[in-house]
N, C-alpha and C. Protein backbone atom coordinates (compact mmCIF):
# COMPACT_ATOMS: atom_id res chain seq x y z
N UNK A 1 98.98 113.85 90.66
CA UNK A 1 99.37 112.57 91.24
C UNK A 1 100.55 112.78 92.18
N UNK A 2 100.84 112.23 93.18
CA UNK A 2 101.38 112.14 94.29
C UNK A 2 102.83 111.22 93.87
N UNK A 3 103.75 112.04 94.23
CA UNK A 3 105.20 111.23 94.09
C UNK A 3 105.35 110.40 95.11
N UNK A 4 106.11 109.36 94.21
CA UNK A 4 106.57 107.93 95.46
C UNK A 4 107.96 107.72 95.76
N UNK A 5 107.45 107.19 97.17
CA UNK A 5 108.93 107.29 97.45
C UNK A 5 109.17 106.31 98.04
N UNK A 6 110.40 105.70 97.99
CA UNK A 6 110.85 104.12 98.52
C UNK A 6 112.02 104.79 99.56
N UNK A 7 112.06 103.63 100.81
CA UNK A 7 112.37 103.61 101.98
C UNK A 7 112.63 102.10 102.08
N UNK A 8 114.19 101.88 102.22
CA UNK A 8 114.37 100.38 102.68
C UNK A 8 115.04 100.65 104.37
N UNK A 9 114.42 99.37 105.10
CA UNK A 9 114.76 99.77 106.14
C UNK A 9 115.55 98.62 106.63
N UNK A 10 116.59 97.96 107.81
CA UNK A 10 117.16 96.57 108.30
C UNK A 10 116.56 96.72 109.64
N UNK A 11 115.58 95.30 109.36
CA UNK A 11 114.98 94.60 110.33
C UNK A 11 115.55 93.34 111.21
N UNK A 12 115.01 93.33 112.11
CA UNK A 12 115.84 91.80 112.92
C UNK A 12 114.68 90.37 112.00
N UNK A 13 114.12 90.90 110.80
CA UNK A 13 113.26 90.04 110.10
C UNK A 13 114.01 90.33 108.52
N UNK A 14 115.00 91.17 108.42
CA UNK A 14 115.03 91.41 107.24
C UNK A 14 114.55 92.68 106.65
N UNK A 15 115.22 93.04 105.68
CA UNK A 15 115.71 94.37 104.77
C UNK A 15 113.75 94.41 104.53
N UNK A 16 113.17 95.22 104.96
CA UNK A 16 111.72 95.86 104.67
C UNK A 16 112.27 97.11 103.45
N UNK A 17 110.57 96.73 102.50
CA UNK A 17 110.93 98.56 101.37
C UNK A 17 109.21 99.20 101.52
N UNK A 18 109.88 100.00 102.06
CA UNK A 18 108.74 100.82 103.23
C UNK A 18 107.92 102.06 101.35
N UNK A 19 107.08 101.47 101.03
CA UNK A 19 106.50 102.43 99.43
C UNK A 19 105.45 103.79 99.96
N UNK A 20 105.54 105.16 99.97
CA UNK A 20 104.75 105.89 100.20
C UNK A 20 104.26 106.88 99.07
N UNK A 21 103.30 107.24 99.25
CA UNK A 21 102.95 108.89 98.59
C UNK A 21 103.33 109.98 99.87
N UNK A 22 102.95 111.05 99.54
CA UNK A 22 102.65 112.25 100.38
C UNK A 22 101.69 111.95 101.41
N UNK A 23 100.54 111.20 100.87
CA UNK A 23 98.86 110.99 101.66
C UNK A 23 99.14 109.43 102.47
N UNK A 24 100.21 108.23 102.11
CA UNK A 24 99.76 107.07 102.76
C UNK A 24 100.73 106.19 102.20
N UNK A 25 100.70 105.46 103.63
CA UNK A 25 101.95 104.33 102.88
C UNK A 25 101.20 103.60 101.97
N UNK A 26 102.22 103.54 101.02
CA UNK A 26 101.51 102.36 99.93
C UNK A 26 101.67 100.78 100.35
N UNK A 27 102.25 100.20 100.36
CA UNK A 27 103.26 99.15 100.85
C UNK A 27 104.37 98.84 102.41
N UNK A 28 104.69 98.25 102.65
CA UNK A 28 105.78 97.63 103.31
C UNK A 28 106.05 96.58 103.03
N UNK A 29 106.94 96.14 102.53
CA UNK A 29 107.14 94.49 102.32
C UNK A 29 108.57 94.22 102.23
N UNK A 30 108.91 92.80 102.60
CA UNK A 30 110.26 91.94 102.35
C UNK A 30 111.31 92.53 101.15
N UNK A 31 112.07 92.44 100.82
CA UNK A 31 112.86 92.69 99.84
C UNK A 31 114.54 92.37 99.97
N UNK A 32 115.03 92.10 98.89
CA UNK A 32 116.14 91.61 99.12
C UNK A 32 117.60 92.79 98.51
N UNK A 33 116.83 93.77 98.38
CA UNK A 33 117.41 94.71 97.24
C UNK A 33 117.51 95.99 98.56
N UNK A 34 119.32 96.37 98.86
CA UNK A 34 119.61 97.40 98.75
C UNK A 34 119.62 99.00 98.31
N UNK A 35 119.13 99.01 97.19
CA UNK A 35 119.46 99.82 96.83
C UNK A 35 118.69 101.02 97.24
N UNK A 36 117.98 101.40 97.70
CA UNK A 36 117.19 102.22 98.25
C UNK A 36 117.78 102.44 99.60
N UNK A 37 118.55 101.95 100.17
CA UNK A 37 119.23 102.03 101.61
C UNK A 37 120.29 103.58 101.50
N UNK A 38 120.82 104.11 100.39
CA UNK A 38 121.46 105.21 100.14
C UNK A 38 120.71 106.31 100.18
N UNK A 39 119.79 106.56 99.19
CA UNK A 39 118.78 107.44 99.33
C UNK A 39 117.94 107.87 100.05
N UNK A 40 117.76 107.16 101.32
CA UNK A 40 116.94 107.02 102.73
C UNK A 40 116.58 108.46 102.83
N UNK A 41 117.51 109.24 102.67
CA UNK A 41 117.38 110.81 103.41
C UNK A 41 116.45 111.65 102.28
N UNK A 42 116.17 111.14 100.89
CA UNK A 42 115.26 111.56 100.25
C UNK A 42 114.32 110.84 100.16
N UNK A 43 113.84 110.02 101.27
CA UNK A 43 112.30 109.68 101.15
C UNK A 43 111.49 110.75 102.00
N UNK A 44 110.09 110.74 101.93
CA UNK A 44 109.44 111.70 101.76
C UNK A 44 108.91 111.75 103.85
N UNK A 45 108.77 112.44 104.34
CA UNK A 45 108.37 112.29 105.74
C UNK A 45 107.48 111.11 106.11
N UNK A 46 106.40 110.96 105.52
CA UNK A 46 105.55 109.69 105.91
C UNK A 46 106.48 108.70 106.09
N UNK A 47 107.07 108.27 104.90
CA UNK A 47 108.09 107.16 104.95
C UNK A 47 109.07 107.09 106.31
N UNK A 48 109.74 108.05 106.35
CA UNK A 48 110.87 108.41 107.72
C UNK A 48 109.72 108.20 108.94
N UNK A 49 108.67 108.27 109.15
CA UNK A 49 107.60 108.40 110.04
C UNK A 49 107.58 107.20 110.14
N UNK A 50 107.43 106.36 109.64
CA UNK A 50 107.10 104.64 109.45
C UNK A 50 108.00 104.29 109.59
N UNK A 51 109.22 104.37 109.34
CA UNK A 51 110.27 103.43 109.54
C UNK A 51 110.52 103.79 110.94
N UNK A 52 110.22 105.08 111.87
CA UNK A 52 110.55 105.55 113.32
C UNK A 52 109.65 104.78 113.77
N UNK A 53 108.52 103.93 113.49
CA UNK A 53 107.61 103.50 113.72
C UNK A 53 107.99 102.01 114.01
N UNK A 54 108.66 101.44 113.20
CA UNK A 54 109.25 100.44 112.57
C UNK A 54 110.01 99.93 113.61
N UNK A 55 111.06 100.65 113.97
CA UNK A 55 111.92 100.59 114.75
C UNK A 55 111.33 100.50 115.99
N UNK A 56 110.81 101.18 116.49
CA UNK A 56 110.05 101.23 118.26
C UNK A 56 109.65 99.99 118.17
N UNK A 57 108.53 99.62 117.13
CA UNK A 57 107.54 98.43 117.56
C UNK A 57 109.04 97.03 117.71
N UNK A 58 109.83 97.00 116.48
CA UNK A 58 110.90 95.78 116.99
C UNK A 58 111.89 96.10 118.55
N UNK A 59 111.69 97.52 118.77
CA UNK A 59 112.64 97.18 119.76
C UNK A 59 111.46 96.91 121.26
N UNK A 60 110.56 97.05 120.63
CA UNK A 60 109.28 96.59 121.87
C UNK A 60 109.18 97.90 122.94
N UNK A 61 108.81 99.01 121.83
CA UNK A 61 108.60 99.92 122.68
C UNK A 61 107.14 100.80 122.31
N UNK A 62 106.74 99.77 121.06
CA UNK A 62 105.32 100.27 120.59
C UNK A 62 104.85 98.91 120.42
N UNK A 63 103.12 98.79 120.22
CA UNK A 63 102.99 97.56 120.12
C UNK A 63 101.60 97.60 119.09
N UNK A 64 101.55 99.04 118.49
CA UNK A 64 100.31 99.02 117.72
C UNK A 64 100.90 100.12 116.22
N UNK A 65 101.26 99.75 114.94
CA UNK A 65 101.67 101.02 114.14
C UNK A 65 100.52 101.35 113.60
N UNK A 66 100.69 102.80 113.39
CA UNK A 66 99.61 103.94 113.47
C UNK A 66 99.83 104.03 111.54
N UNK A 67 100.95 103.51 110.71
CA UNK A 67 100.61 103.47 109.29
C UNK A 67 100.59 102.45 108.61
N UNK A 68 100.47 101.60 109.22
CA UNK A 68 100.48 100.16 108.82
C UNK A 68 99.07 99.51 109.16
């Protein structure tokens, strides 16, 4: 089984918690909880991939995400 890894990210919509395996994001959703904002640098590449993802599409420089 595939380890998970949480990724919170700050949106101009609000704190997203970006959920992955190794193979696929599990989740993205709303959240009101910090705490995953420290650990950022041990989420797993997919995750860091998605949130780079994340970021482009709000700053309107992508307009289609490729894990979502």
């Amino acid at each position: 089984m595939s380890e998970i890894s949480k990724l919170t990210v700050t949106t101009p919509i609000g704190l997203l918690q970006i959920i992955a395996t190794d193979k696929a994001i599990v989740s993205a959703k709303p959240t009101d909880h910090e705490e995953n904002i420290v650990g950022n640098e041990a989420a797993n590449k997919l995750a860091q991939e998605c949130k780079v993802e994340l970021a482009e599409y709000f700053a309107g420089k992508r307009k289609n995400l490729i894990f979502l």
